[in-house]
PDB file of N, CA and C in Angstrom:
ATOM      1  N   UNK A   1     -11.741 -17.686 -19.390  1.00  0.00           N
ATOM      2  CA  UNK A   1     -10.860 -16.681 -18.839  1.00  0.00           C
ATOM      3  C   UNK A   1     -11.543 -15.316 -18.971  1.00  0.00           C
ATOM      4  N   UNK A   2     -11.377 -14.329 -17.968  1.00  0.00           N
ATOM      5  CA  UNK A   2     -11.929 -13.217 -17.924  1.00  0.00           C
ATOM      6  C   UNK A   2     -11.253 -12.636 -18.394  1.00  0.00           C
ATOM      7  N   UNK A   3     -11.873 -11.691 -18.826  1.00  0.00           N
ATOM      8  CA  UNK A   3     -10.956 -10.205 -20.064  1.00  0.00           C
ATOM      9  C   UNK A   3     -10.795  -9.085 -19.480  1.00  0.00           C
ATOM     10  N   UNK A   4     -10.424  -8.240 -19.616  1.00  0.00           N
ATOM     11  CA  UNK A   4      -9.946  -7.045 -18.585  1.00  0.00           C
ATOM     12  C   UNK A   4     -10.256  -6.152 -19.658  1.00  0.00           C
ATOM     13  N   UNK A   5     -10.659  -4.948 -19.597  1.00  0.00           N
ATOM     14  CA  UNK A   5     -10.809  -3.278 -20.647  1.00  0.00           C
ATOM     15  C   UNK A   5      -9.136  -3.051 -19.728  1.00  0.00           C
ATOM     16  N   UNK A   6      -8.632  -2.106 -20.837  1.00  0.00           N
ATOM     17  CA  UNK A   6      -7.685  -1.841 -21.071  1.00  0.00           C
ATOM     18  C   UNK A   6      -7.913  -0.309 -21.290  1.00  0.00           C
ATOM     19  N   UNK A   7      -8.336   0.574 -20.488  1.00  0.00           N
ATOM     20  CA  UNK A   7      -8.423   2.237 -21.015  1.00  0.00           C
ATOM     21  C   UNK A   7      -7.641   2.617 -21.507  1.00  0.00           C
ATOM     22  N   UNK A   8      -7.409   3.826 -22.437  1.00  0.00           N
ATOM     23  CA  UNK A   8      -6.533   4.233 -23.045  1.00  0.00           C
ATOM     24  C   UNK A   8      -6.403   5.194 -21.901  1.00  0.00           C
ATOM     25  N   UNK A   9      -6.938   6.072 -21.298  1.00  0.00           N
ATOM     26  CA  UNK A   9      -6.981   7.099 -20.506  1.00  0.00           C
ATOM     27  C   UNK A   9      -6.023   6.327 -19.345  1.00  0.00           C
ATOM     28  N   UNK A  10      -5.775   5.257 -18.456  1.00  0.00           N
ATOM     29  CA  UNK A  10      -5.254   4.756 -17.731  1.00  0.00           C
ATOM     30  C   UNK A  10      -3.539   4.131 -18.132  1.00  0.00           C
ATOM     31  N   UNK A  11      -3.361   4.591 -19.259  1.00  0.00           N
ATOM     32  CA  UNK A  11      -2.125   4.113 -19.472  1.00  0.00           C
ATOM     33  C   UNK A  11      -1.586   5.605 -20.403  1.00  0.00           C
ATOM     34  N   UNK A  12      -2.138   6.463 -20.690  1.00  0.00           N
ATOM     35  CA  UNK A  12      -1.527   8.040 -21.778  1.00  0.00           C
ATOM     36  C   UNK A  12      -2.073   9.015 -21.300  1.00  0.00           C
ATOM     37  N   UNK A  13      -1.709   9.706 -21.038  1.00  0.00           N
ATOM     38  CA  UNK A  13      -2.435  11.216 -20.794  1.00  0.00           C
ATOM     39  C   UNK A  13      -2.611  12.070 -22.499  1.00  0.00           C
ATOM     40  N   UNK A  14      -3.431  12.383 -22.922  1.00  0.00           N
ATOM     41  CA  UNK A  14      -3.779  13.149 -23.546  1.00  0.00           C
ATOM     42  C   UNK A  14      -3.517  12.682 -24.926  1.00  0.00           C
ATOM     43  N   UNK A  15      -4.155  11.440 -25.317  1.00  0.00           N
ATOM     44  CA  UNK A  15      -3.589  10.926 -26.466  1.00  0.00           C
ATOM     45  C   UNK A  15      -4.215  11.858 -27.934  1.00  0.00           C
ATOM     46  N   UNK A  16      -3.541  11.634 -29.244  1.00  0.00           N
ATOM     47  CA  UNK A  16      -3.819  12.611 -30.309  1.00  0.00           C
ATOM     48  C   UNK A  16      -4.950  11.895 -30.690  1.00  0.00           C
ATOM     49  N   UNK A  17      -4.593  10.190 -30.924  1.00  0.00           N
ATOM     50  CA  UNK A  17      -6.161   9.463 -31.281  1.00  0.00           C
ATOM     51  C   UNK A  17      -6.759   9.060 -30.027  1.00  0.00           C
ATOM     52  N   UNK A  18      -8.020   9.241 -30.025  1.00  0.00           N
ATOM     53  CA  UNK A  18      -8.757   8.784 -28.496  1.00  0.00           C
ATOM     54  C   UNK A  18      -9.844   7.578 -28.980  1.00  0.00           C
ATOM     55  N   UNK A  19      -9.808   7.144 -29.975  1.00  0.00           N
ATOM     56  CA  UNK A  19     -11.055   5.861 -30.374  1.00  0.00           C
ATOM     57  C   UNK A  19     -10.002   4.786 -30.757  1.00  0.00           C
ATOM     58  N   UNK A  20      -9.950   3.587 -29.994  1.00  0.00           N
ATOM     59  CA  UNK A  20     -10.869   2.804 -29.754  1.00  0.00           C
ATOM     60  C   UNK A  20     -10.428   3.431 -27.720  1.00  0.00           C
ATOM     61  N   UNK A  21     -11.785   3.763 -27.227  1.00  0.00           N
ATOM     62  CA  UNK A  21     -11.004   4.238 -25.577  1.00  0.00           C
ATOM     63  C   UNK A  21     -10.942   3.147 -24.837  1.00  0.00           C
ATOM     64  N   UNK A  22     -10.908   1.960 -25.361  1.00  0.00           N
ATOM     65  CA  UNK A  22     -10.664   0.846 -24.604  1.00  0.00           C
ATOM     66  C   UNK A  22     -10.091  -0.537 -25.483  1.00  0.00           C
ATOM     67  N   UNK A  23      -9.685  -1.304 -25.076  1.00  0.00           N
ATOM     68  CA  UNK A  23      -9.391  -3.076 -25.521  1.00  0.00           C
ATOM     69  C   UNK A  23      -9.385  -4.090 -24.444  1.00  0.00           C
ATOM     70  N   UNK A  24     -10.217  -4.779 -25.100  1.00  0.00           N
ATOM     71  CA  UNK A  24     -10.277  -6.125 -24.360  1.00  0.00           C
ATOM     72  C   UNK A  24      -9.212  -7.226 -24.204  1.00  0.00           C
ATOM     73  N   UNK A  25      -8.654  -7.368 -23.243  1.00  0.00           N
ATOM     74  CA  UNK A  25      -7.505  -7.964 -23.004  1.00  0.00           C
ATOM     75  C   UNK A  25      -7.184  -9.273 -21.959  1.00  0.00           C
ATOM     76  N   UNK A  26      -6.747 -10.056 -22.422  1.00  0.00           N
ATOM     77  CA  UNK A  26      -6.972 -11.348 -21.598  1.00  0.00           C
ATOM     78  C   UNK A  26      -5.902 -10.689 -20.258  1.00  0.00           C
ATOM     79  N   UNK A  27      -5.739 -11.230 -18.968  1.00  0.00           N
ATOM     80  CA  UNK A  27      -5.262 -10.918 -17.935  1.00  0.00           C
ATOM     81  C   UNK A  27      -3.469 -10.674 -18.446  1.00  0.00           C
ATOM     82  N   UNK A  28      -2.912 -11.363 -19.477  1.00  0.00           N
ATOM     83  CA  UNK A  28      -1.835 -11.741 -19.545  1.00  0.00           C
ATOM     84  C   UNK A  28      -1.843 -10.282 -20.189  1.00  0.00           C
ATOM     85  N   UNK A  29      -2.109 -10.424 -21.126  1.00  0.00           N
ATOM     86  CA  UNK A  29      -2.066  -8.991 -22.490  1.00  0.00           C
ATOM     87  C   UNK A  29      -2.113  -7.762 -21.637  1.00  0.00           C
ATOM     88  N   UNK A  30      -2.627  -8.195 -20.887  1.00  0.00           N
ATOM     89  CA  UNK A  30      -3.491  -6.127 -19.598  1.00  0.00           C
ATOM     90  C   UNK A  30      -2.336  -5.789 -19.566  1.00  0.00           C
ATOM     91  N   UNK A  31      -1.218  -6.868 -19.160  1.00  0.00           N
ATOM     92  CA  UNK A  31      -0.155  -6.731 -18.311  1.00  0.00           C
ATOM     93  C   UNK A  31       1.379  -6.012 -19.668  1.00  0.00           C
ATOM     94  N   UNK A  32       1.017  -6.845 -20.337  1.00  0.00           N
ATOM     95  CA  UNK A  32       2.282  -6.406 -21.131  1.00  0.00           C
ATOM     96  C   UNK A  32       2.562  -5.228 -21.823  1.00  0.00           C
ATOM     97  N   UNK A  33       3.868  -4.873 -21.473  1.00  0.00           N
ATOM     98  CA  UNK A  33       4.097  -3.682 -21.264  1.00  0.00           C
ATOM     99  C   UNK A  33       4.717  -3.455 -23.191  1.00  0.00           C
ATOM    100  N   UNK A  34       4.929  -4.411 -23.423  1.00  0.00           N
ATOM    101  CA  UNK A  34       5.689  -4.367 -25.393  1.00  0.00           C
ATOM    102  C   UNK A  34       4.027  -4.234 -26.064  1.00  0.00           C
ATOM    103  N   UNK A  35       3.204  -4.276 -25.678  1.00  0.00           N
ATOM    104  CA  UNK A  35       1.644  -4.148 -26.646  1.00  0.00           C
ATOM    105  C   UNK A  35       1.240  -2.862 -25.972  1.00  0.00           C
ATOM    106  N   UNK A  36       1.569  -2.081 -24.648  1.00  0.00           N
ATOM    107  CA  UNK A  36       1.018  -0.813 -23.982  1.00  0.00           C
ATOM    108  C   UNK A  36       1.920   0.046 -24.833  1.00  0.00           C
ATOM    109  N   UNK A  37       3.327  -0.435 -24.898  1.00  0.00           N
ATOM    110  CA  UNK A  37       4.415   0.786 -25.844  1.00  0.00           C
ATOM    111  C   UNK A  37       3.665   0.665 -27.834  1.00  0.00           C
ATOM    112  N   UNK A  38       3.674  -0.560 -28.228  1.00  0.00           N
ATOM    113  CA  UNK A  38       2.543  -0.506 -29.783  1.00  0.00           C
ATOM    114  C   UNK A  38       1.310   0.438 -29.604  1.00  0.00           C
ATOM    115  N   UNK A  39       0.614   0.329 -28.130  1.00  0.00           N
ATOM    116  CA  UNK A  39      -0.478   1.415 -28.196  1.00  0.00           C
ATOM    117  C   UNK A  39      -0.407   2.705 -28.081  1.00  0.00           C
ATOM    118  N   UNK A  40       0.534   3.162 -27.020  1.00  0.00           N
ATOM    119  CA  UNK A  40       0.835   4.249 -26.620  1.00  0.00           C
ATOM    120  C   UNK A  40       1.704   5.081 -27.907  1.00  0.00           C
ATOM    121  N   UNK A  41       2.315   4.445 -28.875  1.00  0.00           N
ATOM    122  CA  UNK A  41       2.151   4.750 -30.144  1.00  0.00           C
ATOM    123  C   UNK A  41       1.100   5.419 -31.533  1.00  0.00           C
ATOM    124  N   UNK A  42       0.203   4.515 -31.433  1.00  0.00           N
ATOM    125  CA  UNK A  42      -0.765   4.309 -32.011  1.00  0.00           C
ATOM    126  C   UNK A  42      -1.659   6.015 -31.511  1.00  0.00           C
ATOM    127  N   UNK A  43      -1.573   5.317 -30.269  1.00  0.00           N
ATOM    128  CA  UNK A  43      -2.423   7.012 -30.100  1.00  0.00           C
ATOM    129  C   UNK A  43      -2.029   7.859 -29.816  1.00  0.00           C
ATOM    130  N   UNK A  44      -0.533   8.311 -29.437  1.00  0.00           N
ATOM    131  CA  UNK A  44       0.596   9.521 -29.972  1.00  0.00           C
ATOM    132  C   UNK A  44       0.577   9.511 -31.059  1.00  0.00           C
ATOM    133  N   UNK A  45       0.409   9.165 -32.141  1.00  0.00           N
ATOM    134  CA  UNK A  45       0.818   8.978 -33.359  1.00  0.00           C
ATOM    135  C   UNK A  45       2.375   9.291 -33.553  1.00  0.00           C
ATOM    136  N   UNK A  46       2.981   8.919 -33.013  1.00  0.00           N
ATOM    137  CA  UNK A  46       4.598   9.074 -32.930  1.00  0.00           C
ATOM    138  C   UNK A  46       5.495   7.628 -33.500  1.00  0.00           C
ATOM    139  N   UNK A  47       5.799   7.319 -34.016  1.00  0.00           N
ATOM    140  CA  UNK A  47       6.051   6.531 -35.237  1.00  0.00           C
ATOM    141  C   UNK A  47       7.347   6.374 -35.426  1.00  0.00           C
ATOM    142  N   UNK A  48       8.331   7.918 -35.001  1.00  0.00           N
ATOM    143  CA  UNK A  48       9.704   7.707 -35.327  1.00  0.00           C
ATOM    144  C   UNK A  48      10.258   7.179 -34.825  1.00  0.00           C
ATOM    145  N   UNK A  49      10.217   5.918 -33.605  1.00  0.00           N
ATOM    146  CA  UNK A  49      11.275   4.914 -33.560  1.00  0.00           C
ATOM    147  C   UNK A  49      11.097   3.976 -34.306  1.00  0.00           C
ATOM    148  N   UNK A  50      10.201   3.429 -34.332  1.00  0.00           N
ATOM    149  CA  UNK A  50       9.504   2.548 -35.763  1.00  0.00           C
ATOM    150  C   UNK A  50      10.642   3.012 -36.839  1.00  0.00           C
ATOM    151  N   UNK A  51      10.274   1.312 -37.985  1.00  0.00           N
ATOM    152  CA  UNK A  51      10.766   1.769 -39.030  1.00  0.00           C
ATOM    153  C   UNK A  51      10.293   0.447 -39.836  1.00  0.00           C
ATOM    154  N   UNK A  52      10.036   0.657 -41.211  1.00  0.00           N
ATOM    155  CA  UNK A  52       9.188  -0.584 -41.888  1.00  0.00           C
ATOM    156  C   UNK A  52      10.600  -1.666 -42.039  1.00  0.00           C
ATOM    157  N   UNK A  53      10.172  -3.011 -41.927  1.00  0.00           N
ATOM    158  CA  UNK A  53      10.420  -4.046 -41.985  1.00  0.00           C
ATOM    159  C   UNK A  53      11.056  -4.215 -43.366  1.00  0.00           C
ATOM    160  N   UNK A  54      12.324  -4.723 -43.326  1.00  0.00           N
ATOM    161  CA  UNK A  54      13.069  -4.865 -45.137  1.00  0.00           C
ATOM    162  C   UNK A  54      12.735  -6.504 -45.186  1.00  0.00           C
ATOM    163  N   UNK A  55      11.936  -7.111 -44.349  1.00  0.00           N
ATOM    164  CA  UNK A  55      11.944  -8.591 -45.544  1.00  0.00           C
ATOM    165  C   UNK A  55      10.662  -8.719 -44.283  1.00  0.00           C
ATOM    166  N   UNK A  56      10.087 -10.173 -44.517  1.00  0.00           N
ATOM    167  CA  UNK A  56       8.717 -10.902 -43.411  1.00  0.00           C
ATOM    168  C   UNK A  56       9.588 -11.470 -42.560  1.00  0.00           C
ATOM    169  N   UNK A  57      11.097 -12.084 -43.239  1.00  0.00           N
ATOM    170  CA  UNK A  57      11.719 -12.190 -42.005  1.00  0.00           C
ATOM    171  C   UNK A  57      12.287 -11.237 -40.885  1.00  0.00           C
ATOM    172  N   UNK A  58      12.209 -10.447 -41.142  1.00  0.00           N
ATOM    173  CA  UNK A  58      12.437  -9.660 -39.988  1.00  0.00           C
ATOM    174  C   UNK A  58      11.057  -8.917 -39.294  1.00  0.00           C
ATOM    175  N   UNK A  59       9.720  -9.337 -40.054  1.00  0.00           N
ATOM    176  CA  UNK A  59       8.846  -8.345 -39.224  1.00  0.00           C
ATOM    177  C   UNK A  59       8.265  -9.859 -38.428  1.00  0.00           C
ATOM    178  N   UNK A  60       8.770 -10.983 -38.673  1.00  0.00           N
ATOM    179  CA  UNK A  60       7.640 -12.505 -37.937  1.00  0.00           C
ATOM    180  C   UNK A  60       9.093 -12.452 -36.879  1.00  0.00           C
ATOM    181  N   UNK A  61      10.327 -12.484 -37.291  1.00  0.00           N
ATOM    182  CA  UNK A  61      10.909 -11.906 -35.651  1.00  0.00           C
ATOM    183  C   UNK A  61      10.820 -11.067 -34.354  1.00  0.00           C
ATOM    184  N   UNK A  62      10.084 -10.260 -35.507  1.00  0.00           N
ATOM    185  CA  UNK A  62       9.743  -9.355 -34.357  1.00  0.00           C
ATOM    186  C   UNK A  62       8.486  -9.786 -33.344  1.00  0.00           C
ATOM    187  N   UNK A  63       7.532 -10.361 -34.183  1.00  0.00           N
ATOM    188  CA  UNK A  63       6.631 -10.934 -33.440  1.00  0.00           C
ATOM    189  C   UNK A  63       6.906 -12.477 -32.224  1.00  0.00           C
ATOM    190  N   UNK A  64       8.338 -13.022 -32.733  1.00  0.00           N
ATOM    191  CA  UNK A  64       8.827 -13.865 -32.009  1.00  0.00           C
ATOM    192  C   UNK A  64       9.606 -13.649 -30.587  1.00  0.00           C
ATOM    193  N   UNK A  65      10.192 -12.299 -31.139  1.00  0.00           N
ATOM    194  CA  UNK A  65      10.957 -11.588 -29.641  1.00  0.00           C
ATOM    195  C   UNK A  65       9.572 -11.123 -28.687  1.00  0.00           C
ATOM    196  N   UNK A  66       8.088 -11.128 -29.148  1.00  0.00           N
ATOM    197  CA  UNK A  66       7.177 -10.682 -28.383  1.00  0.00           C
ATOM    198  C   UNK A  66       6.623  -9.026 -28.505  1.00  0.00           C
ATOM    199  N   UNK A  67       7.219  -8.819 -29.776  1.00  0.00           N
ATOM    200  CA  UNK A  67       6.947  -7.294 -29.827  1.00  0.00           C
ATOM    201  C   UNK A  67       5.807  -7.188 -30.446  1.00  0.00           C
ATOM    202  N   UNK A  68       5.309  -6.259 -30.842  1.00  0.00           N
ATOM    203  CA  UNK A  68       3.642  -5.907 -31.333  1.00  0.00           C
ATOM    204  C   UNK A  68       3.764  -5.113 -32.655  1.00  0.00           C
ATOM    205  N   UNK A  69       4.039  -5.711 -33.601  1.00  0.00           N
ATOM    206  CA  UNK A  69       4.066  -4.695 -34.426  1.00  0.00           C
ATOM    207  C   UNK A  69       2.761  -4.039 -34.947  1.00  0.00           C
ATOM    208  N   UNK A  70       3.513  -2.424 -35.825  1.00  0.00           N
ATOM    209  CA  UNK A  70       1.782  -1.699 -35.941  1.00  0.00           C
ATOM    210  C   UNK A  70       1.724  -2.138 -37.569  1.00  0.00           C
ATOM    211  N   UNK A  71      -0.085  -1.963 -38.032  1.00  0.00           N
ATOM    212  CA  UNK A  71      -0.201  -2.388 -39.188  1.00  0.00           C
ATOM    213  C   UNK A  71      -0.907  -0.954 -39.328  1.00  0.00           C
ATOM    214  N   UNK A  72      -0.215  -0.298 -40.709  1.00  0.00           N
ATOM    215  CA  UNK A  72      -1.007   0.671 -41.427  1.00  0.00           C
ATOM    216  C   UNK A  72      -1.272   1.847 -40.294  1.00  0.00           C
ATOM    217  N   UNK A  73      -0.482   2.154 -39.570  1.00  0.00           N
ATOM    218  CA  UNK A  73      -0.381   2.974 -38.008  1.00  0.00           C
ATOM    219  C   UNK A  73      -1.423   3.264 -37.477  1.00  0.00           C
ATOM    220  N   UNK A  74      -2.447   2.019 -37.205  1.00  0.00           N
ATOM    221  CA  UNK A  74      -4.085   2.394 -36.545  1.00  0.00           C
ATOM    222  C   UNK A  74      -4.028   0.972 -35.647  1.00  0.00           C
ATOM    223  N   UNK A  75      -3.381  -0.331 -35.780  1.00  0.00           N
ATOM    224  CA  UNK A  75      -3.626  -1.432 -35.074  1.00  0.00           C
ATOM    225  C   UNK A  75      -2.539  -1.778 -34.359  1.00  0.00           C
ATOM    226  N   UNK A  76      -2.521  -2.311 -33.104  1.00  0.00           N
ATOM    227  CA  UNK A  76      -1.015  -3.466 -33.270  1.00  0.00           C
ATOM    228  C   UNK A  76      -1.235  -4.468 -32.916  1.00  0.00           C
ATOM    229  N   UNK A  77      -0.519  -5.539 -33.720  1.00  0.00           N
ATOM    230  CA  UNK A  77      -0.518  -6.977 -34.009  1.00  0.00           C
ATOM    231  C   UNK A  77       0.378  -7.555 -33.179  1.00  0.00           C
ATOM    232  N   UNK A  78      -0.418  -8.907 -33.404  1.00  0.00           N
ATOM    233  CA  UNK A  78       0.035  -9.967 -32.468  1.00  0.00           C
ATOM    234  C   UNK A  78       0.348 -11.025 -33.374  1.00  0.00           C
ATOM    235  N   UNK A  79       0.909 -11.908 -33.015  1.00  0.00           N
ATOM    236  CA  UNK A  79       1.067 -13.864 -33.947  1.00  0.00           C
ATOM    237  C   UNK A  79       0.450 -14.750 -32.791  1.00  0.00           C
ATOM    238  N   UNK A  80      -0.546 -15.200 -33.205  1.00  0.00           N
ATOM    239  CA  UNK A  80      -1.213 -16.363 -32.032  1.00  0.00           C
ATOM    240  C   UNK A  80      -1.683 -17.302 -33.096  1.00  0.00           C
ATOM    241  N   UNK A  81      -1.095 -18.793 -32.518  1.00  0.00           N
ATOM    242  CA  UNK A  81      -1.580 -19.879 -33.337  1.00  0.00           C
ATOM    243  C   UNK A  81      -1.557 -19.967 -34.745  1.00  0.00           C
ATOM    244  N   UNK A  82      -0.209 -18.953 -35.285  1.00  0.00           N
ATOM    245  CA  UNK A  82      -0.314 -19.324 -36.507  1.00  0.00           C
ATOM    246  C   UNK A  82      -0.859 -18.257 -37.289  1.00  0.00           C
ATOM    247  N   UNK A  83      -1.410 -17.162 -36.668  1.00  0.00           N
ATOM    248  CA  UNK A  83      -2.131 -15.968 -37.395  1.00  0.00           C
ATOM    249  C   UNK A  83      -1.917 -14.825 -36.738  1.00  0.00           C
ATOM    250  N   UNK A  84      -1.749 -13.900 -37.729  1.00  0.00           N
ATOM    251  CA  UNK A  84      -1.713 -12.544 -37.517  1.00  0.00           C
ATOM    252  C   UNK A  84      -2.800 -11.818 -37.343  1.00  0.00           C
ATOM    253  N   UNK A  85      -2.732 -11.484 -35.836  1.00  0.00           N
ATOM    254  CA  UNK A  85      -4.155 -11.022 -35.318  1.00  0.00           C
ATOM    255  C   UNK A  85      -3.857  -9.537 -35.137  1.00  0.00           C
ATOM    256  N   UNK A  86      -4.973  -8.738 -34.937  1.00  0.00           N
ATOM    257  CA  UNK A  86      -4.990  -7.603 -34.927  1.00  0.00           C
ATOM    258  C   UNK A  86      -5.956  -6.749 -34.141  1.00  0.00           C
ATOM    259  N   UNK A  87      -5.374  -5.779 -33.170  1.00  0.00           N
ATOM    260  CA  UNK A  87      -6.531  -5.987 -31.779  1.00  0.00           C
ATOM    261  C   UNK A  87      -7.288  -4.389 -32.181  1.00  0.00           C
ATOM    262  N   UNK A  88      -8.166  -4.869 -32.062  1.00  0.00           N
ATOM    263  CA  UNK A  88      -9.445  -3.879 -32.075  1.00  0.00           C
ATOM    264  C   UNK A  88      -9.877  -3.420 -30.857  1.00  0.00           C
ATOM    265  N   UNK A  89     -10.791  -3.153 -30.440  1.00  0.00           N
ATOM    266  CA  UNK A  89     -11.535  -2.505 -29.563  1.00  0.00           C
ATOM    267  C   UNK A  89     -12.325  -3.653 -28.513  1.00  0.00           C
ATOM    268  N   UNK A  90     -12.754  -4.707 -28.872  1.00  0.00           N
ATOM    269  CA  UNK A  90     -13.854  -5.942 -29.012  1.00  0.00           C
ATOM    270  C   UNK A  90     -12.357  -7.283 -28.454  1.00  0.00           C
ATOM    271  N   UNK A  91     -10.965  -6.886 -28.952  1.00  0.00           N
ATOM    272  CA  UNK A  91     -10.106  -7.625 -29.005  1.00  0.00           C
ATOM    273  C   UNK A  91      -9.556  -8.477 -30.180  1.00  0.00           C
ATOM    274  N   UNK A  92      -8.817  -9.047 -30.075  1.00  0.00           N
ATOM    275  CA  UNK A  92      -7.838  -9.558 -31.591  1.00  0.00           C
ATOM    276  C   UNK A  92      -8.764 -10.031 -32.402  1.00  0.00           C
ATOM    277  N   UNK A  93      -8.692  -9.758 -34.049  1.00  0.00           N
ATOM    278  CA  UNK A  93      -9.389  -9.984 -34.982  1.00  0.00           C
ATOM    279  C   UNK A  93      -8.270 -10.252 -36.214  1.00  0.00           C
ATOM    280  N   UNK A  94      -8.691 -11.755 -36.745  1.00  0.00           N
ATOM    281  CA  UNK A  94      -7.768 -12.359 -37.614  1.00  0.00           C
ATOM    282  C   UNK A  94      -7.516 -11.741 -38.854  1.00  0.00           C
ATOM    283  N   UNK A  95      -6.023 -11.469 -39.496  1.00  0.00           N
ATOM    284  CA  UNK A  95      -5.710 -10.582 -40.483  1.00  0.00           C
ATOM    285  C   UNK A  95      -5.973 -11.112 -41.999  1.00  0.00           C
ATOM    286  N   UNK A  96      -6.951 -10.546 -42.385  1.00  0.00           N
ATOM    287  CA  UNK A  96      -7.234 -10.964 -43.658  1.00  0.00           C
ATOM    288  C   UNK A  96      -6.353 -10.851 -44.585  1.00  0.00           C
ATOM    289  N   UNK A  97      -5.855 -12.186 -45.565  1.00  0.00           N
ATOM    290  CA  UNK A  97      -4.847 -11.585 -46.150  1.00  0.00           C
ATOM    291  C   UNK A  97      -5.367 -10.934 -47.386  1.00  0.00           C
ATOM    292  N   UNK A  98      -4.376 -10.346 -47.665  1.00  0.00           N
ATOM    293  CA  UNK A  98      -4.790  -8.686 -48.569  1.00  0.00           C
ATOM    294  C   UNK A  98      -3.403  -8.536 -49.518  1.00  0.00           C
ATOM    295  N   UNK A  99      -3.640  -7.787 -50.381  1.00  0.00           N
ATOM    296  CA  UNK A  99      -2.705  -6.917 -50.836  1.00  0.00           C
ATOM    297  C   UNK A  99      -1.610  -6.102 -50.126  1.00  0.00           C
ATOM    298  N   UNK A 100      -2.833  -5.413 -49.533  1.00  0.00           N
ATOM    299  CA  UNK A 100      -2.424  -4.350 -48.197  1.00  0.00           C
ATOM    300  C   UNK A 100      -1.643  -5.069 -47.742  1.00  0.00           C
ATOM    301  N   UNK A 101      -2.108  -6.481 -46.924  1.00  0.00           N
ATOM    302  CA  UNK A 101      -1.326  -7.226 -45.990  1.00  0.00           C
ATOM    303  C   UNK A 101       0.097  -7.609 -46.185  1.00  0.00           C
ATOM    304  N   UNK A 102       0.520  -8.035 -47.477  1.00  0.00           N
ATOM    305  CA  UNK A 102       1.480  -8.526 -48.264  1.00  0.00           C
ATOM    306  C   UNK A 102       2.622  -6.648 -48.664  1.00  0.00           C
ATOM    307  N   UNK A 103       2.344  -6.089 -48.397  1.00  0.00           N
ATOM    308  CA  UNK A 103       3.230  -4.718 -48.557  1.00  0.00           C
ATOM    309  C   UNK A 103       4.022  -4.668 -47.042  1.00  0.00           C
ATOM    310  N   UNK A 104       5.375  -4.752 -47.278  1.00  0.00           N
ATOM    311  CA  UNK A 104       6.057  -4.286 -45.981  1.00  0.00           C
ATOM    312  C   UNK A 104       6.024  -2.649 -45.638  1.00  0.00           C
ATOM    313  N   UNK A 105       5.700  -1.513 -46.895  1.00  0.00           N
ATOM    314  CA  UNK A 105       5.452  -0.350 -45.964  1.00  0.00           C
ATOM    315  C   UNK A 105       4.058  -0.111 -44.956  1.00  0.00           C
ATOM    316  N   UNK A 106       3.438  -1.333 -45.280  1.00  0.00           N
ATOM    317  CA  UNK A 106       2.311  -1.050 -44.288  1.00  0.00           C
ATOM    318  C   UNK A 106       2.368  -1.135 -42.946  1.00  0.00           C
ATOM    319  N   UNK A 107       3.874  -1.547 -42.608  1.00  0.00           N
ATOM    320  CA  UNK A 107       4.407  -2.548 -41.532  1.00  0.00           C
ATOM    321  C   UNK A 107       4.924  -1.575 -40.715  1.00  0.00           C
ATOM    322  N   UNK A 108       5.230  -1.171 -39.497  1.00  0.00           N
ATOM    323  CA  UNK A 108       6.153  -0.750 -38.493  1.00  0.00           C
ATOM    324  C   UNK A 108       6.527  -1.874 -37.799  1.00  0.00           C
ATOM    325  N   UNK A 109       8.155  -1.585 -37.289  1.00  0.00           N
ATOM    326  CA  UNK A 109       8.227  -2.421 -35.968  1.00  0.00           C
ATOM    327  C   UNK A 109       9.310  -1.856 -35.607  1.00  0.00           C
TER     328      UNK A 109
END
């Protein structure tokens, strides 16, 4: 399957963070508009509809309704196959579990 770049410039005007200026995105992902609102976040840095997650059950729902939650307000995550992926620049990269990982204030959704 072919991957699509994803500009940041083509979906925000004048974002506060401008790196990563692109993501690699399978045709399906280009399209979805619940991972463009996690980004368009990310690089507003605007945060206040967000709000951290009070249990894992409510932040792996969120990933079930299809939403993207942000990790540590620089990534937003996905659940594929069982893992919490996390899209970079290059595209989703599997979430190491951590300390970090295991803290719900690291969490938005």
């Amino acid at each position: 399957m072919k991957k699509e770049r994803l500009y940041l410039y083509d979906f925000l005007e004048e974002p506060v963070v401008n790196y990563p200026a692109w993501y690699l995105l399978s045709p399906k992902l280009y399209r979805d508009e619940n991972l463009r609102e996690s980004l368009r976040a990310i690089h507003r840095m605007e945060f206040s509809p967000y709000s951290c997650p009070r249990s894992f059950d409510e932040l792996f729902a969120a990933f079930r309704s299809g939403l993207y939650p942000i990790y540590r307000e620089r990534y937003a995550a996905g659940y594929f196959g069982g893992r919490v992926m996390l899209l970079e620049s290059g595209g989703w990269k599997s979430l190491p579990l951590s300390e970090e990982a295991i803290v719900l204030g690291n969490w938005l959704i």
